[in-house]
N, C-alpha and C. Protein backbone atom coordinates (compact mmCIF):
# COMPACT_ATOMS: atom_id res chain seq x y z
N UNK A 1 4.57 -5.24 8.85
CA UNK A 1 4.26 -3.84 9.12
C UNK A 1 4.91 -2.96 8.07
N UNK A 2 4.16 -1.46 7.14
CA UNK A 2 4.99 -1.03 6.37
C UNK A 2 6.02 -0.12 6.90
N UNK A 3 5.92 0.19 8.29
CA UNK A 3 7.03 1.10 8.30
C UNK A 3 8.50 0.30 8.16
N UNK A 4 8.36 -1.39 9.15
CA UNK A 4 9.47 -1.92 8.57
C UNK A 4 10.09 -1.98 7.19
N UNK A 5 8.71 -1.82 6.23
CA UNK A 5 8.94 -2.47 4.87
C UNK A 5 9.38 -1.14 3.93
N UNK A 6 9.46 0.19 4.52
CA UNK A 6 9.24 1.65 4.47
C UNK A 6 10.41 2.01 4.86
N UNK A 7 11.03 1.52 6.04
CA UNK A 7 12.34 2.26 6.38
C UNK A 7 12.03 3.51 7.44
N UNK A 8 10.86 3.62 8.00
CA UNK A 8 10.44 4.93 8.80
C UNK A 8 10.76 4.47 10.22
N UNK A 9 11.24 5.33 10.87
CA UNK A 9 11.64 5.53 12.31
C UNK A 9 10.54 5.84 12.95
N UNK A 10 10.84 5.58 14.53
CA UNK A 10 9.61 5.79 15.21
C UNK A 10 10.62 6.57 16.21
N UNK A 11 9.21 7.24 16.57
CA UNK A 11 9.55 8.23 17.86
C UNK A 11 8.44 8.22 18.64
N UNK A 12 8.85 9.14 19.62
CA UNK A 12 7.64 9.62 20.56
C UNK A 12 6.21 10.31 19.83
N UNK A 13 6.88 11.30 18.59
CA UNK A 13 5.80 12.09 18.35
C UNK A 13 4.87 11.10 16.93
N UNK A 14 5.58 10.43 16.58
CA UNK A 14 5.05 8.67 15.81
C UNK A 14 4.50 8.65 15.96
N UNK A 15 3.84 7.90 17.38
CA UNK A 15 3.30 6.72 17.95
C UNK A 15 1.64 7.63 18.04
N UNK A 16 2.02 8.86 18.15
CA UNK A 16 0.74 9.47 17.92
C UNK A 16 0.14 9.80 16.80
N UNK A 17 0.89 9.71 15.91
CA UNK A 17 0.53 9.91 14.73
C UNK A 17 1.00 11.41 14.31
N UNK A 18 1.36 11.81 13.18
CA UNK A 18 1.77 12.97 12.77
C UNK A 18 -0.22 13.87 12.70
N UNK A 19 -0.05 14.93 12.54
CA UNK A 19 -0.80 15.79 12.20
C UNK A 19 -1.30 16.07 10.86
N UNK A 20 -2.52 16.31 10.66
CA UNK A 20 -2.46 16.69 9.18
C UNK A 20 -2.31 17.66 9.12
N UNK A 21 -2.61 18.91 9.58
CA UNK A 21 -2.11 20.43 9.45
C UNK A 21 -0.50 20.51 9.11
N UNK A 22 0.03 20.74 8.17
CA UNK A 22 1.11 20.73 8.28
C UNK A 22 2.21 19.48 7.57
N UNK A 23 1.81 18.34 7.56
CA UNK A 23 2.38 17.15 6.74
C UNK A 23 2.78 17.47 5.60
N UNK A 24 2.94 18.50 5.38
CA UNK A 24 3.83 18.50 3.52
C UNK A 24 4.86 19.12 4.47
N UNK A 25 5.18 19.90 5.76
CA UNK A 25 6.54 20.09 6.08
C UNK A 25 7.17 18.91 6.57
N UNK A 26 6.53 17.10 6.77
CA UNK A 26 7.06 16.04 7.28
C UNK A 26 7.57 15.49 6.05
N UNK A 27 6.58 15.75 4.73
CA UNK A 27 7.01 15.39 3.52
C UNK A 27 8.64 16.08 2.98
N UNK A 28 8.35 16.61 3.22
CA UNK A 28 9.78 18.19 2.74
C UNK A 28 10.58 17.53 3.17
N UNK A 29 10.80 17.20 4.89
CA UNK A 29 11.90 17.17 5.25
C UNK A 29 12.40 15.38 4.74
N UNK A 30 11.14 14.57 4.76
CA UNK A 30 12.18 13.12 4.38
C UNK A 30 12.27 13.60 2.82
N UNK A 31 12.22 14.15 2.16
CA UNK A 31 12.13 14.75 0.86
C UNK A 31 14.19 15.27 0.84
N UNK A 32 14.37 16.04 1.88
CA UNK A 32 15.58 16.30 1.84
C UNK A 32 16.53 15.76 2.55
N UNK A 33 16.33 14.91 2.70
CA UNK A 33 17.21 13.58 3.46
C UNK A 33 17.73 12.69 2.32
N UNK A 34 16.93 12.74 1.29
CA UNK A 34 17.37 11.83 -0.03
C UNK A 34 17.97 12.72 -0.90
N UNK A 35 17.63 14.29 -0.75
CA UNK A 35 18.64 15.03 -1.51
C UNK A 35 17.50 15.94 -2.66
N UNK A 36 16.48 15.86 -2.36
CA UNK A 36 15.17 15.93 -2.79
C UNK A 36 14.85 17.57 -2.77
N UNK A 37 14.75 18.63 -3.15
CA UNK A 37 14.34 20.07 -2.75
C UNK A 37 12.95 20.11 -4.23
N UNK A 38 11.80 21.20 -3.37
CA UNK A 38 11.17 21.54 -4.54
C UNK A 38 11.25 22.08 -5.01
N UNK A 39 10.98 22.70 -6.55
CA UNK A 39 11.83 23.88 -7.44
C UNK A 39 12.28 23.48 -8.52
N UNK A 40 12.30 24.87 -9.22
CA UNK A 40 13.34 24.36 -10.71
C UNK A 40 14.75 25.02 -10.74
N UNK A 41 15.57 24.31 -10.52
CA UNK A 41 16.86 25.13 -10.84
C UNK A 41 17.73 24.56 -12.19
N UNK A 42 17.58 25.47 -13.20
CA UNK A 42 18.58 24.97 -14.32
C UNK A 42 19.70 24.60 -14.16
N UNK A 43 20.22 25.34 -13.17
CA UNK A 43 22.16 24.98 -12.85
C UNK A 43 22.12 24.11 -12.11
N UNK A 44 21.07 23.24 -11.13
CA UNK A 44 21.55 21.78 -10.82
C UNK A 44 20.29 20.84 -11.02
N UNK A 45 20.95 19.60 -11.47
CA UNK A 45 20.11 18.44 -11.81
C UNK A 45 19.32 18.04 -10.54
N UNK A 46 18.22 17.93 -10.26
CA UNK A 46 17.30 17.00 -9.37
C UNK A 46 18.03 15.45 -9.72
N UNK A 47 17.64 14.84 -8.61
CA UNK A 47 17.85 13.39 -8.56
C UNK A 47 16.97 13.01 -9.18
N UNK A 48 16.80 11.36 -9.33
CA UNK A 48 15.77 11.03 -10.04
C UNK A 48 14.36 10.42 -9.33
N UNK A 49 13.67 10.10 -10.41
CA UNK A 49 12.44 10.24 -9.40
C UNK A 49 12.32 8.83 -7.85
N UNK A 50 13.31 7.60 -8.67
CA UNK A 50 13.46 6.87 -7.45
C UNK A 50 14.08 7.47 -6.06
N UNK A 51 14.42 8.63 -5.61
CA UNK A 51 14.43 9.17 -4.41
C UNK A 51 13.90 9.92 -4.09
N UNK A 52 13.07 10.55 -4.73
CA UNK A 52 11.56 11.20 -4.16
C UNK A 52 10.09 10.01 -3.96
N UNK A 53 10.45 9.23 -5.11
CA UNK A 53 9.80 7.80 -4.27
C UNK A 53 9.62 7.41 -3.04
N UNK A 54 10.96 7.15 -3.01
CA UNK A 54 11.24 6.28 -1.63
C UNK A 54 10.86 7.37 -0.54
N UNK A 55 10.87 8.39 -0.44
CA UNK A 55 10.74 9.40 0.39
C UNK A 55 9.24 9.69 1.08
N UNK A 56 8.22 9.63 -0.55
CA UNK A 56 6.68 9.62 -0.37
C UNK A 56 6.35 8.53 0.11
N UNK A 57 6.98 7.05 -0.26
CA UNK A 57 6.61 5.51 0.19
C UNK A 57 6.79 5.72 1.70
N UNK A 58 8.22 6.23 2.91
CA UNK A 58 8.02 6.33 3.75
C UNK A 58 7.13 7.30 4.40
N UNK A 59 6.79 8.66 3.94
CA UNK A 59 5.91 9.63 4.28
C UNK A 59 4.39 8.58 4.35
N UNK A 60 4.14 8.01 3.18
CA UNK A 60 2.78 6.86 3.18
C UNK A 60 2.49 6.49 4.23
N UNK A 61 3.76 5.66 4.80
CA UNK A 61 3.17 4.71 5.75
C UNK A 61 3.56 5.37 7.18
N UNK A 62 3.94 6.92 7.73
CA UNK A 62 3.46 7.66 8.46
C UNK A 62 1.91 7.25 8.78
N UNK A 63 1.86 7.11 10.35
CA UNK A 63 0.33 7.20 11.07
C UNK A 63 -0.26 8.14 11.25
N UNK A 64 -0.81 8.58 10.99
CA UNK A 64 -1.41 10.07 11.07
C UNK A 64 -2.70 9.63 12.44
N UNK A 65 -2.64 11.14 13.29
CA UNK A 65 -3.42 11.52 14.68
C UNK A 65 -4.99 10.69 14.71
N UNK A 66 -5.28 10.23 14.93
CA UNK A 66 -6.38 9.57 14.45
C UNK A 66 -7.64 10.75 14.65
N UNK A 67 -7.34 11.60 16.13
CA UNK A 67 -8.29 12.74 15.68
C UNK A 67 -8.60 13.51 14.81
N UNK A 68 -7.50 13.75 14.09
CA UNK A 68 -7.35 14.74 13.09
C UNK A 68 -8.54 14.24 11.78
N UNK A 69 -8.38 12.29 11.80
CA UNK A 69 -9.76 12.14 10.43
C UNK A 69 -10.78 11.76 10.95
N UNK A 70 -11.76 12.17 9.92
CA UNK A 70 -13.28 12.12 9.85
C UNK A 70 -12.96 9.66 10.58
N UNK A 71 -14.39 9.74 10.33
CA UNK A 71 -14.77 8.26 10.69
C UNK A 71 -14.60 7.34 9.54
N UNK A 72 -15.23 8.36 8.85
CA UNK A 72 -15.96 8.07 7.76
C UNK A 72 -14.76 7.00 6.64
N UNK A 73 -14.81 6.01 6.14
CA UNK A 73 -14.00 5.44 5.35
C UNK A 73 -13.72 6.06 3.44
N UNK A 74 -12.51 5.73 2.84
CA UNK A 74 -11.39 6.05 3.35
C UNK A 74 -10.59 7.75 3.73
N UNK A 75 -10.42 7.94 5.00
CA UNK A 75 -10.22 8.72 5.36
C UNK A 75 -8.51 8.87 5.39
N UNK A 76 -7.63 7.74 4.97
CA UNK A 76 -6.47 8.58 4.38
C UNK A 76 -5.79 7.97 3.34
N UNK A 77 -6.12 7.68 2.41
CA UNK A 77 -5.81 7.18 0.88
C UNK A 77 -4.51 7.97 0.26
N UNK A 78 -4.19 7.48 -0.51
CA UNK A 78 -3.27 7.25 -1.60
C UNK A 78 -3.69 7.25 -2.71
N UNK A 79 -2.88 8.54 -3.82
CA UNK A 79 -3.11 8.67 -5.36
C UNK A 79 -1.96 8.86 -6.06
N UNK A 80 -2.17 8.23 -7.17
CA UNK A 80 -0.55 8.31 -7.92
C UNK A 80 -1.62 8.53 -9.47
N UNK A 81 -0.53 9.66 -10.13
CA UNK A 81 -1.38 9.70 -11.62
C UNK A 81 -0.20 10.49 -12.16
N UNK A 82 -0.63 10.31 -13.66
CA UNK A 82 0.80 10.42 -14.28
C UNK A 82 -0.22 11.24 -15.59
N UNK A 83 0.40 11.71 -16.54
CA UNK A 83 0.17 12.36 -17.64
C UNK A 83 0.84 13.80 -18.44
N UNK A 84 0.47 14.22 -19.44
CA UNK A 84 0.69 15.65 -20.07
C UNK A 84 -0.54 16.16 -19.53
N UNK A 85 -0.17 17.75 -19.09
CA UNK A 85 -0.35 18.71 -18.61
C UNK A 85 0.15 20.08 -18.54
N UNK A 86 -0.90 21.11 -18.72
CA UNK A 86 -0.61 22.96 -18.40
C UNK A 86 -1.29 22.95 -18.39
N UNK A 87 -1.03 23.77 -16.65
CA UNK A 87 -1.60 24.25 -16.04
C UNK A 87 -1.55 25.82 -16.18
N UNK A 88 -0.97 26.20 -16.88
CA UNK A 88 -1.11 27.56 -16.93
C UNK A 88 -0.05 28.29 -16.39
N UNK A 89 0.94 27.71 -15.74
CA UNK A 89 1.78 28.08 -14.50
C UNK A 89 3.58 28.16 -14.97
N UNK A 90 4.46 28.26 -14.20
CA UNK A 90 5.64 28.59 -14.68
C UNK A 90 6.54 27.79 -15.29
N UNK A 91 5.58 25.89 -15.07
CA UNK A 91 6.29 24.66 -15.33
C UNK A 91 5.49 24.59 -17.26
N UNK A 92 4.43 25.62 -17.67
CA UNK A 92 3.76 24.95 -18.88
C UNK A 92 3.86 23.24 -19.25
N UNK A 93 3.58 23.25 -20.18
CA UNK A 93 3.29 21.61 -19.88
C UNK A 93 4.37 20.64 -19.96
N UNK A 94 3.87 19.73 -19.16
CA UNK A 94 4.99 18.60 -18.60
C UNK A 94 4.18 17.48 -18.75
N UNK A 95 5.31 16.35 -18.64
CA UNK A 95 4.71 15.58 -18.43
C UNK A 95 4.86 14.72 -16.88
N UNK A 96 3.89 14.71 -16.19
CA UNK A 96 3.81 14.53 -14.30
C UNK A 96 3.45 13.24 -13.62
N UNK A 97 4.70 13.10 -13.16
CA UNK A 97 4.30 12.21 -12.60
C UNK A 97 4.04 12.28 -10.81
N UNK A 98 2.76 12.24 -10.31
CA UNK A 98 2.22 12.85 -9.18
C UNK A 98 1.57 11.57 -8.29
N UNK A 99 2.25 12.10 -6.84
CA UNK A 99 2.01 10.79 -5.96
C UNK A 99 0.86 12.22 -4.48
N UNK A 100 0.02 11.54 -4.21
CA UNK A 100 -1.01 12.34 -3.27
C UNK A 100 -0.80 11.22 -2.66
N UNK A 101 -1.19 11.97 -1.15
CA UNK A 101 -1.64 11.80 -0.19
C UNK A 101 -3.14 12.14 0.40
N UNK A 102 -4.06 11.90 0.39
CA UNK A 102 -5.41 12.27 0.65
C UNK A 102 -5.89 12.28 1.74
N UNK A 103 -6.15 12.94 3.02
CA UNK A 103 -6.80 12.76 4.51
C UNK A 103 -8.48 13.65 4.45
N UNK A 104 -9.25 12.53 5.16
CA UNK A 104 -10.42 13.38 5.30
C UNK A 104 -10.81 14.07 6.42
N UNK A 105 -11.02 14.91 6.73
CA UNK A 105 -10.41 15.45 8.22
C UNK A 105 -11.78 15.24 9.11
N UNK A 106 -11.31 15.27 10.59
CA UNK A 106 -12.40 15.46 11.30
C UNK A 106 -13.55 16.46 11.34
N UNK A 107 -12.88 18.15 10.24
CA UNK A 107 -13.84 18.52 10.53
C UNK A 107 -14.64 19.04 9.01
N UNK A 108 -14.62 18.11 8.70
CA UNK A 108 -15.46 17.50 7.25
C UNK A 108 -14.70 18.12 5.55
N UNK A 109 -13.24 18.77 5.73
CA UNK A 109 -12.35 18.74 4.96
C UNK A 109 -11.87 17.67 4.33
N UNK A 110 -11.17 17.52 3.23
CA UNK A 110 -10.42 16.71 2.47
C UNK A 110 -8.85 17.63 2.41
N UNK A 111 -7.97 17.15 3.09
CA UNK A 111 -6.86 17.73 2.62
C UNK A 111 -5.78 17.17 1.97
N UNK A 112 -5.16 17.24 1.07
CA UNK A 112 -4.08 16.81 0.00
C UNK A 112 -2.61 17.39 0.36
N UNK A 113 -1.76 16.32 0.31
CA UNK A 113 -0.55 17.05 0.01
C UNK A 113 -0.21 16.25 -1.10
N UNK A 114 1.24 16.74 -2.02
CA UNK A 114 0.74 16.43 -3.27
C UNK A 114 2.22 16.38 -3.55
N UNK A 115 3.18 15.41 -4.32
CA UNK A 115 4.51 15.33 -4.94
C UNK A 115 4.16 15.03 -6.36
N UNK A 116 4.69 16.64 -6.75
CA UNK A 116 4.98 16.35 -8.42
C UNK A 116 6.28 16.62 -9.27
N UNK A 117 6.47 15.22 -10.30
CA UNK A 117 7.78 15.31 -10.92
C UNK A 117 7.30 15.88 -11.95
N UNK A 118 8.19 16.79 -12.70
CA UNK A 118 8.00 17.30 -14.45
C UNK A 118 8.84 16.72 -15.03
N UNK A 119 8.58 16.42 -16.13
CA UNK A 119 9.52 16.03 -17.26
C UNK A 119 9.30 16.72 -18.61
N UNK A 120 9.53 16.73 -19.56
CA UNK A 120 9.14 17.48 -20.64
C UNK A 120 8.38 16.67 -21.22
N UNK A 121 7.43 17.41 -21.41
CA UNK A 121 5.82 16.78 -22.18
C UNK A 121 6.54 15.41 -23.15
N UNK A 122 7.77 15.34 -24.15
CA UNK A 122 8.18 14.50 -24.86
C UNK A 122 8.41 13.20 -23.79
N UNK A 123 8.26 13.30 -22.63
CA UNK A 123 9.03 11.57 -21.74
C UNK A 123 7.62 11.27 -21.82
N UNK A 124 6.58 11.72 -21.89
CA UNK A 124 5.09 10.93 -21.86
C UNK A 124 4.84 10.09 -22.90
N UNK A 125 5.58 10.29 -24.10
CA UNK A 125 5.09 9.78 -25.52
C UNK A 125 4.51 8.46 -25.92
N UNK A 126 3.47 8.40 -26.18
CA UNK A 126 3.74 6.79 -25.97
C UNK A 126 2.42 6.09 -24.91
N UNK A 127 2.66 7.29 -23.38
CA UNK A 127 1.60 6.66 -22.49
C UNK A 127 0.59 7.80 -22.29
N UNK A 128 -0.58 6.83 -22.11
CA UNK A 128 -1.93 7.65 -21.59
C UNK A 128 -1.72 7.44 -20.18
N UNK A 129 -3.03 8.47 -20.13
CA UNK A 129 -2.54 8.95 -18.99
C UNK A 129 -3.17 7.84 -17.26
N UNK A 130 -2.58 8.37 -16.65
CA UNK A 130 -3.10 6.80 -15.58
C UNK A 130 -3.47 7.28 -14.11
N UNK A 131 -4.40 6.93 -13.73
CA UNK A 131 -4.66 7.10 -11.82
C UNK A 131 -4.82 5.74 -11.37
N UNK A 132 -4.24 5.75 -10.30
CA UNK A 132 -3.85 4.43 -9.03
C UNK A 132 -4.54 5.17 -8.09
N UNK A 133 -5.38 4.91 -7.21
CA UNK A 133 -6.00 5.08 -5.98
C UNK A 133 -5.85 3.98 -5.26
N UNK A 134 -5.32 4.13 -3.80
CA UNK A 134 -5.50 2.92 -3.31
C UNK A 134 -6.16 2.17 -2.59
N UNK A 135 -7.41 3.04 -2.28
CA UNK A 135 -8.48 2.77 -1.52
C UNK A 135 -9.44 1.79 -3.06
N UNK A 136 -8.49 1.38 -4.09
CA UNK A 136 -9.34 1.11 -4.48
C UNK A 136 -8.55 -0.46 -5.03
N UNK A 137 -7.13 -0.62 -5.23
CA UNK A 137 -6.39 -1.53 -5.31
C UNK A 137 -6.40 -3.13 -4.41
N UNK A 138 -7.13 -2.96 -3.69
CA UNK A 138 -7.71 -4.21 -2.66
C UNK A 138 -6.55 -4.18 -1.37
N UNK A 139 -7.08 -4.65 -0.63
CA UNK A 139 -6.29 -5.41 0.75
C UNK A 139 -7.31 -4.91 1.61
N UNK A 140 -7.23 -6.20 2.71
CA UNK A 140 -7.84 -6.25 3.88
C UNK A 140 -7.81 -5.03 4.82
N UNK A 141 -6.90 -4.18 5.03
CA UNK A 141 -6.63 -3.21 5.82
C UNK A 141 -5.69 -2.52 5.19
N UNK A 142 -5.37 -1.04 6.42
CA UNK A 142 -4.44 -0.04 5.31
C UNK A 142 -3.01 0.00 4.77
N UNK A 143 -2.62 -1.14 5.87
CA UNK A 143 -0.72 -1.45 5.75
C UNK A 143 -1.31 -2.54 4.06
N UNK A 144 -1.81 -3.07 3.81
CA UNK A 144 -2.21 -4.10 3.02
C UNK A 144 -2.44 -3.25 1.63
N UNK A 145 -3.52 -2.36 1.79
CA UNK A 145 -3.53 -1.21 0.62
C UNK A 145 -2.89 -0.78 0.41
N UNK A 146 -2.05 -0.03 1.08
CA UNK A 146 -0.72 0.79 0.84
C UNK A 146 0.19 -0.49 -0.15
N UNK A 147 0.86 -1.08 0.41
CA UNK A 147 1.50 -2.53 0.29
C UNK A 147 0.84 -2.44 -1.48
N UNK A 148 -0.27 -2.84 -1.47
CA UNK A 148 -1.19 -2.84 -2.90
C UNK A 148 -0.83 -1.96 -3.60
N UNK A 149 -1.24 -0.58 -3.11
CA UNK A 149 -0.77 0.57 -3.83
C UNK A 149 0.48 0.92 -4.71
N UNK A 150 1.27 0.83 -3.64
CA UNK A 150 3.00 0.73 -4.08
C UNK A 150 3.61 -0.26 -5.04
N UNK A 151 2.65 -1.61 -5.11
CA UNK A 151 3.27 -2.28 -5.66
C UNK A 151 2.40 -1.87 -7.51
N UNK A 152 0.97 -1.72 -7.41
CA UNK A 152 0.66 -0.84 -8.64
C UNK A 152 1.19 0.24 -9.73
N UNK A 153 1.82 1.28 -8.91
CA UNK A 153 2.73 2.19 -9.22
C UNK A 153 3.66 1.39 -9.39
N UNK A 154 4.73 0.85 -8.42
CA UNK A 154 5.67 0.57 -9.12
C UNK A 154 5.45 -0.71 -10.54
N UNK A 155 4.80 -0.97 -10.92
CA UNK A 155 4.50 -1.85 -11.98
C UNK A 155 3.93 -1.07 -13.05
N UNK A 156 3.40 0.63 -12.79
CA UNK A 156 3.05 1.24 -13.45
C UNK A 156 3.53 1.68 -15.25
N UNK A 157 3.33 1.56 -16.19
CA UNK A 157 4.54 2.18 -17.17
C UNK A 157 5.02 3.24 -16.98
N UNK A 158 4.34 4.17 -17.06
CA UNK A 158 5.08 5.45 -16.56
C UNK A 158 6.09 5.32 -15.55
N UNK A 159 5.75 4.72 -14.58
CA UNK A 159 6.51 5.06 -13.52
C UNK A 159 7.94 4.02 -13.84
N UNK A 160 7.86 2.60 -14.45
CA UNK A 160 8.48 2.27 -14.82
C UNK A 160 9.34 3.11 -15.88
N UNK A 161 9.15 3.76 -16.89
CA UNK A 161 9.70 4.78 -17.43
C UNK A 161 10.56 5.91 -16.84
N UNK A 162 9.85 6.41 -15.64
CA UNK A 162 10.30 7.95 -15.27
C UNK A 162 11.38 7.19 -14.21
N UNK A 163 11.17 6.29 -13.81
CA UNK A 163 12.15 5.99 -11.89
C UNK A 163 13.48 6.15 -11.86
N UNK A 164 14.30 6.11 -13.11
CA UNK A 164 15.88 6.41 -13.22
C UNK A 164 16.04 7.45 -13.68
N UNK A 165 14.81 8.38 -14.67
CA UNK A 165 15.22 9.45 -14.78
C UNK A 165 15.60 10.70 -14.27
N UNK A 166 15.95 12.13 -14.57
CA UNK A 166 15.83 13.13 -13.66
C UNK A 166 14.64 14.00 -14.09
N UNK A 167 13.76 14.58 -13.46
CA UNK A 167 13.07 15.87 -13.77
C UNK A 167 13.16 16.98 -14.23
N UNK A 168 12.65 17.43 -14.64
CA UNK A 168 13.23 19.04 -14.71
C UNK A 168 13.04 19.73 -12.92
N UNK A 169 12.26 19.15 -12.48
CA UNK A 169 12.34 19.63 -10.83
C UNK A 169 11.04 18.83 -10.34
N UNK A 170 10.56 19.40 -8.74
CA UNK A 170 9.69 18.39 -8.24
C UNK A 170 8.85 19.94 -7.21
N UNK A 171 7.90 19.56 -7.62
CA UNK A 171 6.42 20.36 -6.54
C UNK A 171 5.74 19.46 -5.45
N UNK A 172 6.19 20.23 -4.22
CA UNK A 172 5.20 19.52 -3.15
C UNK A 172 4.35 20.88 -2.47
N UNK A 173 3.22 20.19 -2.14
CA UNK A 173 2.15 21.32 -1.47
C UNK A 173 1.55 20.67 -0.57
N UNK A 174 0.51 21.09 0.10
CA UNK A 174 -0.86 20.89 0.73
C UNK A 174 -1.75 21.84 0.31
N UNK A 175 -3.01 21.34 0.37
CA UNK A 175 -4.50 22.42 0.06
C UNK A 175 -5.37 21.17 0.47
N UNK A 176 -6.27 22.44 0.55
CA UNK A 176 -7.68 21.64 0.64
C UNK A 176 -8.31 21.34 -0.56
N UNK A 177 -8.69 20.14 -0.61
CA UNK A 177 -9.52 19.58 -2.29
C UNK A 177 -10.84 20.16 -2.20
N UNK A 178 -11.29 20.64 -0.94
CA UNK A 178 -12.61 21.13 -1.20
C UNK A 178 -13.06 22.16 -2.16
C-alpha cells in the first residue's frame, strides 16, 4: 500500500478521502511539517528540494472523495516536469522543477494543484526539458502508477540534479486547467 510506503497517517477524515476543493491547503500544511513555506525570502535559505519531495510523495498517495471525480479515467494523475522558464512574473526565469497533481472533477473540471522549485536558469544547463505523467508510466492500478511514477522522477536527471540542492524558493497553488 503507498501510504505505508509514503509515510501518511490515517484518520477519520482519510478514509473518506480528502476533497479536491481546497487540497493545496492539505499540500501546504504536509509542506510545513518538513519545514517547507511558499515564497521567496532572500534572508532565509529554503530546504532542499528532497523535503518538499517527500511532502508531495505523501500528499500523492492521499485518497481523494471519490465523489468529488468525474468516472471517466484518469481522473487523478500525477505530473512532474522540469525545465527553463519566464513566465513573466516576479520569479523571471528559472529553472523548475514542478510536481502536479491533476483531478478530474465530477463536475466536468480538471483541477491542478501544483509544487514549484526555482533555481536559477544556470542549474538547468546541460538538461532538456522533461514531463513524467503517470497515467502514462504503466502499472496495473493507481498505488502501482504512483509507485511507477515516483520511481521515474526519482531516476529523473534533473531531479537527480536538483534533490540536495536549495531553491531560490518554492510555489504551490490550485486552479482550474480548464
Amino acid at each position: 500500500m503507498l501510504c505505508a510506503v509514503a509515510g501518511c497517517g490515517s484518520s477519520v477524515a482519510d478514509e473518506k478521502g480528502m476533497r479536491v476543493a481546497g487540497s493545496e491547503a492539505r499540500l501546504v500544511s504536509l509542506l510545513a511539517n518538513r519545514g517547507v513555506n511558499a515564497g521567496r525570502n532572500p534572508r532565509s535559505e529554503p530546504p532542499p528540494l528532497r523535503s518538499a519531495w517527500e511532502a508531495f510523495k505523501e500528499f500523492a498517495a492521499l485518497p481523494v472523495a471519490a465523489s468529488d471525480l468525474t468516472s471517466d479515467e484518469p481522473n487523478d494523475d500525477l505530473l512532474y516536469e522540469d525545465g527553463v522558464y519566464d513566465w513573466g512574473d516576479e520569479w523571471g526565469e528559472t529553472f523548475e522543477v514542478s510536481f502536479v497533481r491533476q483531478y478530474g472533477t465530477a463536475d466536468g473540471d480538471i483541477q491542478q494543484v501544483h509544487l514549484v522549485a526555482h533555481y536559477p536558469s544556470s542549474a538547468g544547463l546541460g538538461l532538456g526539458p522533461s514531463t513524467i505523467w503517470g497515467s502514462m508510466v504503466g502499472g496495473d492500478d493507481d498505488s502501482q502508477r504512483t509507485e511507477s511514477w515516483i520511481k521515474a522522477v526519482e531516476t529523473s536527471a534533473a531531479f537527480r540534479r536538483m534533490a540536495s540542492r536549495r531553491p531560490l524558493g518554492y510555489e504551490v497553488w490550485q486552479e482550474s486547467a480548464e
